[in-house]
Every structure is written in structure tokens, then in C-alpha cells.
Protein backbone atom coordinates (compact mmCIF):
# COMPACT_ATOMS: atom_id res chain seq x y z
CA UNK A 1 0.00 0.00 0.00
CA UNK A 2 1.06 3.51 -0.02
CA UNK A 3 1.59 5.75 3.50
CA UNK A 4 3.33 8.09 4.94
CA UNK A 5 5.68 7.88 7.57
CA UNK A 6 5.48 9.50 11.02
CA UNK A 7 5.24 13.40 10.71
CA UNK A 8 7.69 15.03 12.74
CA UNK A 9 9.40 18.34 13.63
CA UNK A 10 12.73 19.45 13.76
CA UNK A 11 14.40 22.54 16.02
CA UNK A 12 13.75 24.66 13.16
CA UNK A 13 10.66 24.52 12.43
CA UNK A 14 10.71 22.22 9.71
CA UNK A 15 8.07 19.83 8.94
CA UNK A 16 9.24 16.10 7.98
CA UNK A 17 7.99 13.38 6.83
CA UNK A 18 8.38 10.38 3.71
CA UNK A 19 5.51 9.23 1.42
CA UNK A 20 6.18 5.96 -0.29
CA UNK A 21 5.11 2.36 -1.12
CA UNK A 22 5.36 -0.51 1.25
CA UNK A 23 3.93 -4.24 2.00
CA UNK A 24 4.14 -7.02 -0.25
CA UNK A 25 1.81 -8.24 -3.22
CA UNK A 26 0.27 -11.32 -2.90
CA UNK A 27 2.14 -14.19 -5.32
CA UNK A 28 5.29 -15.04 -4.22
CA UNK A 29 8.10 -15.70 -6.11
CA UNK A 30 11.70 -17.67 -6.06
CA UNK A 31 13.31 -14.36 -5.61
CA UNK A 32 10.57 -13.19 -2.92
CA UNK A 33 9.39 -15.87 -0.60
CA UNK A 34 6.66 -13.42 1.11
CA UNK A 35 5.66 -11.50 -2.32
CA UNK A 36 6.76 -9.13 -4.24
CA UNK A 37 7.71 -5.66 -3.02
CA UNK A 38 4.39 -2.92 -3.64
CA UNK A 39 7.37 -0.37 -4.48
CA UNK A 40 9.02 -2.66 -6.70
CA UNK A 41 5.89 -3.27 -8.52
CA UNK A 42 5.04 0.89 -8.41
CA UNK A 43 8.02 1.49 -9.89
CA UNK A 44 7.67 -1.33 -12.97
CA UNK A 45 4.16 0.23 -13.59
CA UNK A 46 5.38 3.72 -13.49
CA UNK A 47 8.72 3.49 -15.22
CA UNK A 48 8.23 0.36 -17.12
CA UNK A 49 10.17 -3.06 -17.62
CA UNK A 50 11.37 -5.23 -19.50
CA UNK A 51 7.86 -7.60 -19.09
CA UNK A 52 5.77 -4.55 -18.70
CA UNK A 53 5.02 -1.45 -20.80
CA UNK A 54 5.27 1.99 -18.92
CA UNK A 55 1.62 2.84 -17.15
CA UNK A 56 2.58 6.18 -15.39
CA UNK A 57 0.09 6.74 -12.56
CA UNK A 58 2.35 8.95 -10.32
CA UNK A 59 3.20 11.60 -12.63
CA UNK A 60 -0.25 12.11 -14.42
CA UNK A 61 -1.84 12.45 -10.19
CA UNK A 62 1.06 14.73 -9.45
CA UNK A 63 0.80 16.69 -12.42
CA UNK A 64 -2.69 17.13 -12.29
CA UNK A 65 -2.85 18.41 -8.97
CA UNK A 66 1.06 20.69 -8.90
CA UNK A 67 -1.02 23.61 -9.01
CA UNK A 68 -3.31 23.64 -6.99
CA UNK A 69 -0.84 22.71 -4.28
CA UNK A 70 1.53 25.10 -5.23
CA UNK A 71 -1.47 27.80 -4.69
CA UNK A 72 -2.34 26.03 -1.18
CA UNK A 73 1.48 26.46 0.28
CA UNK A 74 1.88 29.76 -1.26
CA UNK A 75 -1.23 30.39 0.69
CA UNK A 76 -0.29 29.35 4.10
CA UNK A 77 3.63 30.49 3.80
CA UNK A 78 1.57 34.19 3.41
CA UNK A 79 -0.33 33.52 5.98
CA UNK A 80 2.55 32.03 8.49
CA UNK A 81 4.95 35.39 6.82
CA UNK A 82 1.68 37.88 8.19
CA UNK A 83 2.08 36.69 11.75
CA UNK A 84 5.66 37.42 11.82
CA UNK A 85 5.60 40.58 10.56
């Protein structure tokens, strides 16, 4: 599945955390007794292979969606930037 790791902050202020693809699938293999890694699989669909033609599905969400996040942080860093000053 996909997830996010634990959201943290740093001593400056900073905001981290890691979004990414974890588990396994289902069918295992010789090379992966308990399945096949999701991000291993992600990144075949995404990128391609050479069993598998290239079905993007990361790029088409993120592009579809770059600006209207771009607008949202823009939006909250003037916001944040107000109360400072």
C-alpha cells in the first residue's frame, strides 16, 4: 500500500515526513518468498520493464494536482509570513 511515515518536527521549524510504497503483493516468487515488493511493482508500472510497458500513474496524479498545491502552500507560507511581521 502507499503511507506516509510519522510526521515530525525538527528545532527549526521544519516539517518532515516520507511518502512511499510498502507491503508485499500477494504471489510469491523464487526471488521473494513473502511477495513481491508494492514499491518494486510501483516502480515497474510507473517506469516500465522489461515484461511490462510503462503505465505512469504517479506523474499524471502529481501533475494534475502541482497547481493547486503550489497555490495552497503559497497560501499558508503568506499567511505564516503575516504573523511574523
Amino acid at each position: 500500500g502507499f503511507g506516509l511515515a510519522p510526521i515530525t518536527r525538527d528545532g527549526k521549524g521544519f516539517v518532515h515526513t516520507k511518502a512511499g510504497f510498502d507491503g508485499y503483493g500477494s504471489h510469491p516468487t523464487n526471488a521473494y518468498p513473502n511477495g513481491v515488493p508494492n514499491g518494486l511493482i510501483a516502480a515497474a508500472a510507473e517506469s516500465g520493464s522489461s515484461v511490462r510497458q510503462k503505465t505512469p500513474f504517479v506523474r499524471p496524479a502529481v501533475k494534475a494536482t502541482q497547481e493547486e498545491s503550489v497555490a495552497a502552500m503559497d497560501r499558508v507560507i503568506d499567511e505564516e509570513t503575516k504573523k511574523i511581521f
